[in-house]
N, C-alpha and C. Protein backbone atom coordinates (compact mmCIF):
# COMPACT_ATOMS: atom_id res chain seq x y z
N UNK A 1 0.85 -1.19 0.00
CA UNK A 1 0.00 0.00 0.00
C UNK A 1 0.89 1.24 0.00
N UNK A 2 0.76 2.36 -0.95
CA UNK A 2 1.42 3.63 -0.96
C UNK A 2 1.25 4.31 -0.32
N UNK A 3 1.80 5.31 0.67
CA UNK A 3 1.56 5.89 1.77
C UNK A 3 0.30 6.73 1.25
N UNK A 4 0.25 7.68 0.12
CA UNK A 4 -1.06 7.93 -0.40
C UNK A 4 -2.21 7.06 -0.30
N UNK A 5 -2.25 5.53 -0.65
CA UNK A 5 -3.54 5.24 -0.64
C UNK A 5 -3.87 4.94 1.03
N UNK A 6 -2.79 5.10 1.73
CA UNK A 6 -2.95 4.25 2.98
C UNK A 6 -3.56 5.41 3.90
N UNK A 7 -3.24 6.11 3.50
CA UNK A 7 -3.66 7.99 4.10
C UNK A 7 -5.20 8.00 3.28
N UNK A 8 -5.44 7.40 2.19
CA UNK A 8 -6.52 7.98 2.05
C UNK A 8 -7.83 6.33 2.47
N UNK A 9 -6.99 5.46 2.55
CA UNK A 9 -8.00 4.07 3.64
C UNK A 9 -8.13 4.67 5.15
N UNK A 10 -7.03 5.16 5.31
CA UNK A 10 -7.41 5.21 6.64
C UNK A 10 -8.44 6.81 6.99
N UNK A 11 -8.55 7.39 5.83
CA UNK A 11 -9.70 9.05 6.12
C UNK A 11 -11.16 8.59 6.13
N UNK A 12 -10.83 7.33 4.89
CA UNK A 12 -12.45 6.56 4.41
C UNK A 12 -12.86 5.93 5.56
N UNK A 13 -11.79 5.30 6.49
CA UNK A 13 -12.17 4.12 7.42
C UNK A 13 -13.24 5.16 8.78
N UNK A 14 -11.64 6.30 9.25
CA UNK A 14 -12.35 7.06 10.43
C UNK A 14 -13.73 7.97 9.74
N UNK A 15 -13.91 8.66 8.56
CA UNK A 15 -15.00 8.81 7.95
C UNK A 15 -16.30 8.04 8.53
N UNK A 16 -16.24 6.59 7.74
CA UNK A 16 -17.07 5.93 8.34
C UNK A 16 -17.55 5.34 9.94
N UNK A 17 -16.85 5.84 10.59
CA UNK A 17 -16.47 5.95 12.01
C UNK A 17 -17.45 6.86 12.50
N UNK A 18 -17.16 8.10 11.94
CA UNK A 18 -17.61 9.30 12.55
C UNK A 18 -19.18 9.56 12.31
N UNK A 19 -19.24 8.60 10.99
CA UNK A 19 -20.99 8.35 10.04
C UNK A 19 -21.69 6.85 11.10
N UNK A 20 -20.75 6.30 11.63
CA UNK A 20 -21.43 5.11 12.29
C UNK A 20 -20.75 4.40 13.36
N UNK A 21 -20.70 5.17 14.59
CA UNK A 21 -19.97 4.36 15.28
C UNK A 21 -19.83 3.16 15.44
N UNK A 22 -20.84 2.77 15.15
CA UNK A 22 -21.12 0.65 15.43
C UNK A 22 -21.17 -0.09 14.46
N UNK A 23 -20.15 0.71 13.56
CA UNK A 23 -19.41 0.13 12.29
C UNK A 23 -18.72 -1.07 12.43
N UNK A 24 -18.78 -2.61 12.61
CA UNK A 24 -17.69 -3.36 12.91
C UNK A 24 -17.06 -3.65 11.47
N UNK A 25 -17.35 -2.69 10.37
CA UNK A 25 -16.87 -3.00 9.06
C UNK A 25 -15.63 -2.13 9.06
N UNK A 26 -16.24 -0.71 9.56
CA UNK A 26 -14.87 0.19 9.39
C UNK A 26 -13.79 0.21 10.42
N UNK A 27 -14.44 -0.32 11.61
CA UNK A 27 -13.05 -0.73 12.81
C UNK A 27 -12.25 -1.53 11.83
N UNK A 28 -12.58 -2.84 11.32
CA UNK A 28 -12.13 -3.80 10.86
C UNK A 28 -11.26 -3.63 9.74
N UNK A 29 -11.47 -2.33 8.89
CA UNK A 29 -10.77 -1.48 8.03
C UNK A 29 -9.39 -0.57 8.66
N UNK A 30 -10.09 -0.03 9.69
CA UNK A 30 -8.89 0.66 10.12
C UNK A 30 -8.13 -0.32 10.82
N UNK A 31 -8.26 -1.42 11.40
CA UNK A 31 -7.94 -2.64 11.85
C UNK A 31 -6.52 -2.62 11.18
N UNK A 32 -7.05 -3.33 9.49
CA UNK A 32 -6.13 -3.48 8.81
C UNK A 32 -5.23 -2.65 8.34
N UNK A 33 -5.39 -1.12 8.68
CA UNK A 33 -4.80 -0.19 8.02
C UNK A 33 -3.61 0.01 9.05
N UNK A 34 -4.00 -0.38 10.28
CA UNK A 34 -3.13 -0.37 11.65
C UNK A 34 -2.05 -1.70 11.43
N UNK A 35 -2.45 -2.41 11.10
CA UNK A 35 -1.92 -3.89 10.95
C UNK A 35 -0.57 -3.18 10.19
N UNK A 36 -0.80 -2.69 9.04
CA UNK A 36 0.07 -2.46 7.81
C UNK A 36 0.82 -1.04 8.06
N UNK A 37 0.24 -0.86 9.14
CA UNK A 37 1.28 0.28 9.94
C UNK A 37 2.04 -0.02 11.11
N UNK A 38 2.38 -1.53 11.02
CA UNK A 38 3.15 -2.28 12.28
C UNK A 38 2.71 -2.22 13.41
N UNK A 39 1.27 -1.89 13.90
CA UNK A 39 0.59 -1.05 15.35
C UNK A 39 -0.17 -2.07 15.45
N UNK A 40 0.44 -3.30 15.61
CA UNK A 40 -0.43 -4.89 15.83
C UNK A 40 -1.44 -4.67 17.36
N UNK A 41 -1.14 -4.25 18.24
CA UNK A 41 -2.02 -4.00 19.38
C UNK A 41 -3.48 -3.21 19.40
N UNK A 42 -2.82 -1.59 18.88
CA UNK A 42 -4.12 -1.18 18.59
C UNK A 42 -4.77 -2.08 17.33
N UNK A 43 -4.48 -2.58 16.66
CA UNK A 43 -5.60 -3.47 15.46
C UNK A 43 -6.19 -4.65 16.51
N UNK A 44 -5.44 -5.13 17.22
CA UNK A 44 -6.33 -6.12 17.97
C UNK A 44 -7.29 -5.43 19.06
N UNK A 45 -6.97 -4.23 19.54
CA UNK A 45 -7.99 -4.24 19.80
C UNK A 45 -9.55 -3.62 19.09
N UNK A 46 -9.27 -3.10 18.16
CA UNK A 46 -10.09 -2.28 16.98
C UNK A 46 -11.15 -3.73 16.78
N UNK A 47 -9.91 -4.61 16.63
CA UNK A 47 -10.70 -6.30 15.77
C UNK A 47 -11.56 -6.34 17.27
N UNK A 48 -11.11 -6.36 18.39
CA UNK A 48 -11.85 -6.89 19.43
C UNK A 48 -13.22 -6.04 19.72
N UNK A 49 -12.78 -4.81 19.03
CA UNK A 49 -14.24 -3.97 19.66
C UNK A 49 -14.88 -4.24 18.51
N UNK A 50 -14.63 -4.79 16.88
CA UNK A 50 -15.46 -4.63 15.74
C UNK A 50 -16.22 -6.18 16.06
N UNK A 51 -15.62 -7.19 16.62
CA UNK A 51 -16.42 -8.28 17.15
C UNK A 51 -17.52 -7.68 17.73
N UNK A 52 -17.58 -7.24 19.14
CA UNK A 52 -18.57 -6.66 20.26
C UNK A 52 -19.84 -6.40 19.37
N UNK A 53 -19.82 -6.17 18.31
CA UNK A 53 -20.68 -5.24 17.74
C UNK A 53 -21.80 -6.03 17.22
N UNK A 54 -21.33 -7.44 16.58
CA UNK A 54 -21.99 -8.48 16.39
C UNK A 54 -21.79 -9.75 17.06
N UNK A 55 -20.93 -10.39 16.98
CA UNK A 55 -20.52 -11.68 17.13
C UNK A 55 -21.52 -12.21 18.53
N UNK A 56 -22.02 -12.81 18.31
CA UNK A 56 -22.71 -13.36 20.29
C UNK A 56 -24.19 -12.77 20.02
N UNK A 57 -24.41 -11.31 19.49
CA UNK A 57 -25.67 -10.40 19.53
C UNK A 57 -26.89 -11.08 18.67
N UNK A 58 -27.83 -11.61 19.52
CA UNK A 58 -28.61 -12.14 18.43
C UNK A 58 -29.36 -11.27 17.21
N UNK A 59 -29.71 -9.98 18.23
CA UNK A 59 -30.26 -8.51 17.57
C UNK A 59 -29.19 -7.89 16.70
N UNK A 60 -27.85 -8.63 16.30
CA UNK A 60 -26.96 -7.58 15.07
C UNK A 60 -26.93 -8.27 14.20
N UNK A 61 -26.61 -7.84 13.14
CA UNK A 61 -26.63 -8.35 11.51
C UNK A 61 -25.32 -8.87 11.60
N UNK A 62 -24.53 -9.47 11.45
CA UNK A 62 -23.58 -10.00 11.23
C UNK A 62 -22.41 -8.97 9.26
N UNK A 63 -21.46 -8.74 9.46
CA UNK A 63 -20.59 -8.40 8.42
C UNK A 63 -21.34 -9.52 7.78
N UNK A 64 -20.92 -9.05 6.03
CA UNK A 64 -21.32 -10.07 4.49
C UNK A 64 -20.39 -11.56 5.33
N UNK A 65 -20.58 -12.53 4.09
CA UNK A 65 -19.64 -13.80 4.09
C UNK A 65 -18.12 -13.44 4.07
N UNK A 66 -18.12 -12.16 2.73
CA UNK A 66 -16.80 -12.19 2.43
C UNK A 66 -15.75 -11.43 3.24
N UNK A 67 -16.40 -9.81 4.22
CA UNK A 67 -16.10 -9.75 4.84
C UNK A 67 -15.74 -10.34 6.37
N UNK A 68 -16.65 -11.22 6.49
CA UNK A 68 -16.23 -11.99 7.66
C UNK A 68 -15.19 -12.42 7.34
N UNK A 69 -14.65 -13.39 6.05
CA UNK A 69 -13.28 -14.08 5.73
C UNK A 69 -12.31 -13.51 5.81
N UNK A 70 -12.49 -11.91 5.35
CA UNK A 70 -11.23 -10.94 5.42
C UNK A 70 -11.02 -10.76 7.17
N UNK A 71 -12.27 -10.44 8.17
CA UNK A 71 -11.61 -10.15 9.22
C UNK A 71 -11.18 -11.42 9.82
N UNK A 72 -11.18 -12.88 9.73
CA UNK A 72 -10.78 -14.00 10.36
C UNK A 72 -9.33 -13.85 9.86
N UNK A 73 -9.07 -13.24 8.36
CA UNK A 73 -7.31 -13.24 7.99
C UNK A 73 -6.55 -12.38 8.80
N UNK A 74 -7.63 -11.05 9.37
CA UNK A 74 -6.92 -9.74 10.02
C UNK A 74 -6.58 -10.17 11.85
N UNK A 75 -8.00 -11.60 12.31
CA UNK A 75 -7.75 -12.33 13.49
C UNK A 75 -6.50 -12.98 13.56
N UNK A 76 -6.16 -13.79 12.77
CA UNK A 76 -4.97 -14.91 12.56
C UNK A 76 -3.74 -14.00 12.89
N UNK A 77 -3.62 -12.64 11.57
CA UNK A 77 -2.55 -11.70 11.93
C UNK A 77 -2.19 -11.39 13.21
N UNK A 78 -3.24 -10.78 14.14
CA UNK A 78 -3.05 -10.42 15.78
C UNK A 78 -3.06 -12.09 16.55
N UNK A 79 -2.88 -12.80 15.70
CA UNK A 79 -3.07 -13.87 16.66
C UNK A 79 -4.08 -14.01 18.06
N UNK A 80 -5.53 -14.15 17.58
CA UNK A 80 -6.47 -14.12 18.01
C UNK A 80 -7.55 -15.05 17.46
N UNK A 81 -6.43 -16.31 17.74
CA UNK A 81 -6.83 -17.25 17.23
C UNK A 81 -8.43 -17.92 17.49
N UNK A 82 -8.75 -18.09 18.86
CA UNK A 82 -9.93 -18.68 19.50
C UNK A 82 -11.20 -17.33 18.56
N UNK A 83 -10.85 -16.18 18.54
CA UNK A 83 -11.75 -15.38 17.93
C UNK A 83 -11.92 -15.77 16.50
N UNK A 84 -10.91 -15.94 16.17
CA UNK A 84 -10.88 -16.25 14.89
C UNK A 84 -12.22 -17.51 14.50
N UNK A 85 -11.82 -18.38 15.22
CA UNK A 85 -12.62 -19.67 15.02
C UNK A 85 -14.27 -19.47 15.43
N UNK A 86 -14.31 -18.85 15.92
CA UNK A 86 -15.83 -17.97 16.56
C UNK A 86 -16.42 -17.47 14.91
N UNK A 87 -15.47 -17.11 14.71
CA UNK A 87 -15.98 -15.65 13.04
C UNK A 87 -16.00 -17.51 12.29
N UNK A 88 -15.60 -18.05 12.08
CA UNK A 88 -15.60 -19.30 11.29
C UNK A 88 -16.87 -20.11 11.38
N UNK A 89 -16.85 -20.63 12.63
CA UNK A 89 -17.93 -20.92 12.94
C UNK A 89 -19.50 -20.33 12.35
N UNK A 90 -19.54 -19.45 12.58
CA UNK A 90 -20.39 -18.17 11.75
C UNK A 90 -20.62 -18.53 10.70
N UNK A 91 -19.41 -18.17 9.63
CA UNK A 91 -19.32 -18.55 8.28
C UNK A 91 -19.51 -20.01 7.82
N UNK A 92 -19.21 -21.03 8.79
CA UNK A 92 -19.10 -22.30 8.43
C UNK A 92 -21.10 -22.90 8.01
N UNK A 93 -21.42 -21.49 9.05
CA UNK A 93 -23.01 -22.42 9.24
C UNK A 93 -23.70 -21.53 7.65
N UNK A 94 -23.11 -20.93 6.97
CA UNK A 94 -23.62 -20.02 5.99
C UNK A 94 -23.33 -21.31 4.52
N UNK A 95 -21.76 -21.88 4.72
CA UNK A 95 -21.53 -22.18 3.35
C UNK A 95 -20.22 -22.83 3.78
N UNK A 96 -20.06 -24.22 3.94
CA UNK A 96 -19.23 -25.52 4.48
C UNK A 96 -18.80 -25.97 3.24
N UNK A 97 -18.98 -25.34 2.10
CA UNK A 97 -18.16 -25.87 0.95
C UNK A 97 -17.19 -25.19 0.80
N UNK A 98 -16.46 -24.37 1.24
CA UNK A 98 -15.72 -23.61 0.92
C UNK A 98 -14.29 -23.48 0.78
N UNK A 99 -13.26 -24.18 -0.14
CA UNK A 99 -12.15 -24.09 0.28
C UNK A 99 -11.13 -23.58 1.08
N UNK A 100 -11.30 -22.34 0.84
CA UNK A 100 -10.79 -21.10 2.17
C UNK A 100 -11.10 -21.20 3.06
N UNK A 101 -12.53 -21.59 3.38
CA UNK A 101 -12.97 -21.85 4.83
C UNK A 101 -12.23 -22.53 5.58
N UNK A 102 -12.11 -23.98 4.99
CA UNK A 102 -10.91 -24.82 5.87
C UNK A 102 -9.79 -25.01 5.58
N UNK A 103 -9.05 -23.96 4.93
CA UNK A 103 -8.14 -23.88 5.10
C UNK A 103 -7.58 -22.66 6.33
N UNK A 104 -8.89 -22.02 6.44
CA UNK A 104 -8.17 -20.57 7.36
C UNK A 104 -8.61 -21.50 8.76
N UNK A 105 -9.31 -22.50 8.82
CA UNK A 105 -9.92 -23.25 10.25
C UNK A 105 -8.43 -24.17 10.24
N UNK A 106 -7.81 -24.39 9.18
CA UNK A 106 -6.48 -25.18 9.77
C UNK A 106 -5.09 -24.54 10.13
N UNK A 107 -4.93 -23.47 9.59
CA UNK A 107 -4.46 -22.07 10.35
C UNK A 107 -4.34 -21.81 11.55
N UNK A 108 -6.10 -21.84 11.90
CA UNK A 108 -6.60 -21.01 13.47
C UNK A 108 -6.32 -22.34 14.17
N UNK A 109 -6.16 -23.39 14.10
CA UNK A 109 -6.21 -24.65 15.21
C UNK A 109 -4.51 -24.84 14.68
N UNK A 110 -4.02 -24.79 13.72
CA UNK A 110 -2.34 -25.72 13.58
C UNK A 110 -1.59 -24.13 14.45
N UNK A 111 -1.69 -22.96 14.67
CA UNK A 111 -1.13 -22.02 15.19
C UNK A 111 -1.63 -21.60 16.53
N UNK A 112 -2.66 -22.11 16.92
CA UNK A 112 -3.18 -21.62 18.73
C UNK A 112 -2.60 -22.51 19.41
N UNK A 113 -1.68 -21.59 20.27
CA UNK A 113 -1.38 -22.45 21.33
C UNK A 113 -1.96 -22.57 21.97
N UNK A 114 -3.68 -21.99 22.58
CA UNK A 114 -3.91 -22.28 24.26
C UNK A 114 -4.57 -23.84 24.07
N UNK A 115 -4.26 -23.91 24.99
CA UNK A 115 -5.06 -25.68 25.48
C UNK A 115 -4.26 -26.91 25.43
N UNK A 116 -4.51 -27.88 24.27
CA UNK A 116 -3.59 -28.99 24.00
C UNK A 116 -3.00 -28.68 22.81
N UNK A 117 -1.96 -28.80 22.51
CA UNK A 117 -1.73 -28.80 21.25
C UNK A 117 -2.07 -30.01 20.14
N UNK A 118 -2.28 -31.16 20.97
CA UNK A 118 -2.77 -32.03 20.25
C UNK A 118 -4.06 -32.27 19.96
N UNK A 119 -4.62 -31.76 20.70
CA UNK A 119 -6.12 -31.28 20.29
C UNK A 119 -6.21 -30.84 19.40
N UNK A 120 -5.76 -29.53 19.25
CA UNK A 120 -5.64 -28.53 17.97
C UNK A 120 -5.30 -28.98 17.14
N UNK A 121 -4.38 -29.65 16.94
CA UNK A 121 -3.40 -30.37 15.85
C UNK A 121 -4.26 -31.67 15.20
N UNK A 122 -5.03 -32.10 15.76
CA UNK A 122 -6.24 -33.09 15.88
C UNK A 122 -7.17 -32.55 14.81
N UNK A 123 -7.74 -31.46 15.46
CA UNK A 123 -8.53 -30.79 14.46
C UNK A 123 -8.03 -30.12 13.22
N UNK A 124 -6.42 -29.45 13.39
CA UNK A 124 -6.13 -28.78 11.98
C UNK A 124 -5.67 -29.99 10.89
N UNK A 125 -5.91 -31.43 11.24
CA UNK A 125 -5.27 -31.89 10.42
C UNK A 125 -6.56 -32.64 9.78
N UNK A 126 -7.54 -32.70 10.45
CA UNK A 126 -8.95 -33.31 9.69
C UNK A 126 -9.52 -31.87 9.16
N UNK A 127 -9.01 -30.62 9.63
CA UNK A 127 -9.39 -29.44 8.67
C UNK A 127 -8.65 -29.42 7.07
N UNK A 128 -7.62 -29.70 7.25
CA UNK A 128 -6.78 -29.23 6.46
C UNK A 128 -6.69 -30.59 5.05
N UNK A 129 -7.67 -31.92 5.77
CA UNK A 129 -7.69 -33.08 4.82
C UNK A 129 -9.19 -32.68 4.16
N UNK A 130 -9.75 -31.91 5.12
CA UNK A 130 -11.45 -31.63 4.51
C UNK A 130 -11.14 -30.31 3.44
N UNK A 131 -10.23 -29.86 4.04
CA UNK A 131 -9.45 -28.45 2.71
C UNK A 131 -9.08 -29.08 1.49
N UNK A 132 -7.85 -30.16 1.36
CA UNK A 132 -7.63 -30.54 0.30
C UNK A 132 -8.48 -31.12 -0.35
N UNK A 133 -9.50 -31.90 0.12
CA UNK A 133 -10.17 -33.26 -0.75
C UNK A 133 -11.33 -32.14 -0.98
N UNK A 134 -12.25 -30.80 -0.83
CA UNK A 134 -12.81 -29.78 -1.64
C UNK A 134 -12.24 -29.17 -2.11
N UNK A 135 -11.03 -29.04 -2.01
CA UNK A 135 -9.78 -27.84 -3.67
C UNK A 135 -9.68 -29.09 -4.65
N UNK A 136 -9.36 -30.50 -4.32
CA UNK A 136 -9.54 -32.00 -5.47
C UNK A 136 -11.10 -31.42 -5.80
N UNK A 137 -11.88 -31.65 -5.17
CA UNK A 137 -13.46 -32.06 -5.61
C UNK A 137 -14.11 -30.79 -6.84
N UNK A 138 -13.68 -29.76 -5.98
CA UNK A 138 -14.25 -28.45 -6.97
C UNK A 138 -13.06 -27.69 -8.13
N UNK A 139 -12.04 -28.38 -8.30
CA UNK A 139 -10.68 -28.05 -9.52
C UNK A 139 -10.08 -26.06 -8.65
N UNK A 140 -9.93 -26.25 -7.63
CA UNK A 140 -9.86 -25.04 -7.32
C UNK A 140 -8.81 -24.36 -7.58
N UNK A 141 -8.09 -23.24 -7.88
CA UNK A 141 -6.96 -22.69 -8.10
C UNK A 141 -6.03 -21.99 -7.41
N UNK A 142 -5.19 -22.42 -6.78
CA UNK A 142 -4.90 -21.22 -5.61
C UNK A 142 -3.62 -22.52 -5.35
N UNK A 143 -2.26 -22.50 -6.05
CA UNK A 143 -1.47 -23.43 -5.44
C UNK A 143 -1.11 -22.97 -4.40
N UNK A 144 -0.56 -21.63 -3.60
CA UNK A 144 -0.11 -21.25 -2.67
C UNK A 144 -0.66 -21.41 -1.69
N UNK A 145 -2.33 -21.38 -1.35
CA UNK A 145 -2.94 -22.15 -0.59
C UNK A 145 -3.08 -23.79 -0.40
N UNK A 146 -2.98 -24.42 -1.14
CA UNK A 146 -2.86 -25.71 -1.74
C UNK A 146 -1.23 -26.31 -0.75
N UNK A 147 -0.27 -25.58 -1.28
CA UNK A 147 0.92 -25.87 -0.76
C UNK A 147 1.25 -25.54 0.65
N UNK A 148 0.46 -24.28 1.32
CA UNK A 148 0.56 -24.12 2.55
C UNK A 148 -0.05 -25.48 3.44
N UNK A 149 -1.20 -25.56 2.63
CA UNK A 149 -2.26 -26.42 3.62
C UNK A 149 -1.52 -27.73 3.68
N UNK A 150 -0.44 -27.83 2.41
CA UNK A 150 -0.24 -29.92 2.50
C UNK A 150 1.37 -29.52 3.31
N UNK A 151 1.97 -28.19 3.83
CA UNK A 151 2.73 -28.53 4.37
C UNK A 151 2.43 -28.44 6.01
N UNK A 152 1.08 -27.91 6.57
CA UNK A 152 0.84 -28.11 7.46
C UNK A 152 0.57 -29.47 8.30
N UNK A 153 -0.01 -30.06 6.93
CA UNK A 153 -0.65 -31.37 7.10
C UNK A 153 0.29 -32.25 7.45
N UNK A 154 1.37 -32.37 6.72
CA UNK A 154 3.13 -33.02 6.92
C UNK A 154 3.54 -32.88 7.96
N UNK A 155 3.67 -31.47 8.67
CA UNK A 155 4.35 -31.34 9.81
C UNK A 155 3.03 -31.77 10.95
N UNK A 156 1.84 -31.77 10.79
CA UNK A 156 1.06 -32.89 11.65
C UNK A 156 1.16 -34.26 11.57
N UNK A 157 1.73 -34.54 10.06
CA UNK A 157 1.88 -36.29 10.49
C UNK A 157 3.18 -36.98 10.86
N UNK A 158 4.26 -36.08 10.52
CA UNK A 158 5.13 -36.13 11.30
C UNK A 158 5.23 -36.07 12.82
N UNK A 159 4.50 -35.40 13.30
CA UNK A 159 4.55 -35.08 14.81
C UNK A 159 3.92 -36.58 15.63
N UNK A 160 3.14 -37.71 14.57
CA UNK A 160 2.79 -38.49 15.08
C UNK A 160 1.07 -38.24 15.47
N UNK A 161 0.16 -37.63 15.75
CA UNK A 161 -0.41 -37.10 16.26
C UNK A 161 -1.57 -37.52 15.20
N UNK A 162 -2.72 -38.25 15.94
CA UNK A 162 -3.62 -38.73 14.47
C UNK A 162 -4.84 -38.44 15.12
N UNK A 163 -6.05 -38.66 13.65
CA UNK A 163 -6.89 -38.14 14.36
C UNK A 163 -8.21 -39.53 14.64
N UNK A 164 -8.17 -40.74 14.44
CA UNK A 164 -8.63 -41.66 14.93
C UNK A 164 -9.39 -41.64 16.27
N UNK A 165 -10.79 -41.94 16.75
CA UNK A 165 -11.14 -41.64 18.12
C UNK A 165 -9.92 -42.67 19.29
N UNK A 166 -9.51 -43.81 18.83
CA UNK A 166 -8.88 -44.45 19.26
C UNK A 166 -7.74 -44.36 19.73
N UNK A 167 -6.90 -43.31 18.99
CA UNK A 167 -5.88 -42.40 19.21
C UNK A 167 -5.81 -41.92 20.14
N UNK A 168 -7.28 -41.23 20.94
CA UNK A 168 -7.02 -40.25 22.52
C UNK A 168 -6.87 -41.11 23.18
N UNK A 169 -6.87 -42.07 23.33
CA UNK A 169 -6.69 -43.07 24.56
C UNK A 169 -4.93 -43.54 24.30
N UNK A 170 -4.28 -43.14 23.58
CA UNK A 170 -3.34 -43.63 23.13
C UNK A 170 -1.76 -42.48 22.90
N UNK A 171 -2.30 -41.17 23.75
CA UNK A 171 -1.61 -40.11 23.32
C UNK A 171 -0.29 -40.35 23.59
N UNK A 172 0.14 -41.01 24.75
CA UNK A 172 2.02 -41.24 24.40
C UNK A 172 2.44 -41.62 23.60
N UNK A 173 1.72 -42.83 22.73
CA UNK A 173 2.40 -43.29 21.90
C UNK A 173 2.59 -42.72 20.63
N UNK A 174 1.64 -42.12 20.67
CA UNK A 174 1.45 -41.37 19.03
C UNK A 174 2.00 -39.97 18.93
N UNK A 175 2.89 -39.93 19.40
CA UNK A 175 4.19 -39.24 19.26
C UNK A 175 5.23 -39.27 18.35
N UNK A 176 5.74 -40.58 18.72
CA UNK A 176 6.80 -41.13 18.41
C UNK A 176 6.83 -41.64 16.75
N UNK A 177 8.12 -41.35 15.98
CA UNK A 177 7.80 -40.97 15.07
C UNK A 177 7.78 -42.63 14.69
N UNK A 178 8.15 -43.50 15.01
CA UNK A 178 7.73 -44.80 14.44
C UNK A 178 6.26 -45.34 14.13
N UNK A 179 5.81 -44.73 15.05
CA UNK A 179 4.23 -45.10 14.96
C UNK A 179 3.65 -44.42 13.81
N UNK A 180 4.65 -43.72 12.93
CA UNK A 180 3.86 -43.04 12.18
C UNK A 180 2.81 -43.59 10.73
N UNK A 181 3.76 -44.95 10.38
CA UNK A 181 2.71 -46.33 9.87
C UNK A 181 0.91 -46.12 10.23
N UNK A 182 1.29 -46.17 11.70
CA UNK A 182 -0.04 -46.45 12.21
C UNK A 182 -1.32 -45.51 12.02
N UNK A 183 -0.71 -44.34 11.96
CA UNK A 183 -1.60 -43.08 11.44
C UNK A 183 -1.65 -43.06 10.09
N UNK A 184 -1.06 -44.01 8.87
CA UNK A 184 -1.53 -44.03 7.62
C UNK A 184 -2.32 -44.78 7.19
N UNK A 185 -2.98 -46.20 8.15
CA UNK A 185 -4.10 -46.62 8.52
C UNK A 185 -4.80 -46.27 8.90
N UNK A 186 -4.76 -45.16 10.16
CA UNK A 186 -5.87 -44.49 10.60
C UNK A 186 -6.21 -43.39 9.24
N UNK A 187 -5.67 -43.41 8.16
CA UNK A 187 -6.08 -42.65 7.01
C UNK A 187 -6.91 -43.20 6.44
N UNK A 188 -6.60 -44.46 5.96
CA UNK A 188 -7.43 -45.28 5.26
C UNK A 188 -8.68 -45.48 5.60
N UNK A 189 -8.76 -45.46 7.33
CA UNK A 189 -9.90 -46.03 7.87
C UNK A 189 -10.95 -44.84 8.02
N UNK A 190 -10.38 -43.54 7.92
CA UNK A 190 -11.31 -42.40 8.03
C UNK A 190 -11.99 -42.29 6.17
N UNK A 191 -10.90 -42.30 5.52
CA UNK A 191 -11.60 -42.08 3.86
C UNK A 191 -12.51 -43.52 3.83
N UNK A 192 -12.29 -44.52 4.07
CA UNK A 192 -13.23 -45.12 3.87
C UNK A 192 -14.60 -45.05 4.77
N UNK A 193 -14.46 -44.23 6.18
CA UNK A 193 -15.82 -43.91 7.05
C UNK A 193 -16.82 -43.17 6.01
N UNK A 194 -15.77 -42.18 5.16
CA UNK A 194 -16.78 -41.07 4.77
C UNK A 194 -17.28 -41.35 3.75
C-alpha cells in the first residue's frame, strides 16, 4: 500500500467511524490499516471492539460472508486465534463448501497455542484433509494455498499425532515418530468412514 492510498483508507475508514460508530466493518478497516502500519495491538484491539458489535448479539446483523473471511485473515494476523474460530464458525453455518474456509480453520487450530496442542493439531489436520479433498473435488486454483495447507498437514503427520477416536486413549504413543505407519491406517480407515 502507498503511503497515499494508505492515508486515504485510513480518512475513508475514520469517515465511516464518525458516520457510524457501530461500524464493525470500518473498525475492521482501520484494523487493517493499523496492521500495515506495524501497530499490531491497537488493530487487535479495533478487531476486538469490531467483534462486540456483532458476534454473540442475536439482535446484530452479522458483516457479508466475504467480509467476515477478510476479518478471520486480520484475526490470525493479531493472533487471536480462539476469535478467529468464533468468526468461522459463523461462516461455516452459511456455506461448508468452501475451500478457504478450511483452510483458514487449519491455520486457526495448527497455530493456537492455548489448550492442548494435540487437540488442535487433531482438528487442523482433519481441517486441512477436509481443505484438500474440496480444492480435489471443486478443480480449485490457488497453489499457494494448496501448498501451505499440505505442508501443514506433513508437519502434523510427522509429529505423530492422528486423528482416529482411538488415538485419545493412546496419546504417548502417538508421538513417536515410528508409529507413524499407524496413522496411515488411521487414514485409510477415516476415507473409507466417509
Amino acid at each position: 500500500m502507498t503511503d497515499k492510498a494508505e492515508e486515504n483508507a485510513e480518512r475513508y475508514a475514520l469517515l465511516g467511524l464518525e458516520n457510524d460508530k457501530e461500524s464493525s466493518v470500518a473498525l475492521s478497516s482501520l484494523a487493517s490499516i493499523r496492521l500495515s502500519q506495524s501497530r499490531n495491538d491497537e488493530a487487535a484491539d479495533l478487531l476486538k471492539e469490531s467483534l462486540s458489535k456483532w458476534l454473540g448479539q442475536s439482535d446484530s446483523k452479522p458483516p457479508s460472508y466475504s467480509e467476515r473471511m477478510s476479518l478471520v485473515k486480520l484475526l490470525l494476523e493479531v493472533e487471536l486465534y480462539d476469535k478467529a474460530l468464533e468468526v468461522l464458525e459463523t461462516v461455516q453455518r452459511e456455506d461448508e463448501e468452501n475451500v478457504e474456509l478450511w483452510y483458514l480453520y487449519t491455520c486457526a487450530y495448527y497455530h493456537n497455542p492455548d489448550e492442548s496442542k494435540e487437540d488442535n493439531w487433531k482438528n487442523a489436520r482433519e481441517c486441512a484433509e477436509m481443505c484438500l479433498k474440496l480444492y480435489q473435488r471443486m478443480e480449485w486454483d490457488d497453489d499457494e494455498l494448496k501448498s501451505s495447507c499440505q505442508e501443514m498437514l506433513t508437519e502434523i503427520q510427522k509429529s505423530g499425532i492422528s486423528v482416529g477416536k482411538d488415538d485419545a486413549e493412546e496419546d504417548g504413543d502417538d508421538e513417536e515418530d515410528d508409529d507413524d505407519w499407524e496413522d496411515d491406517e488411521d487414514d485409510v480407515e477415516m476415507e473409507d468412514a466417509d
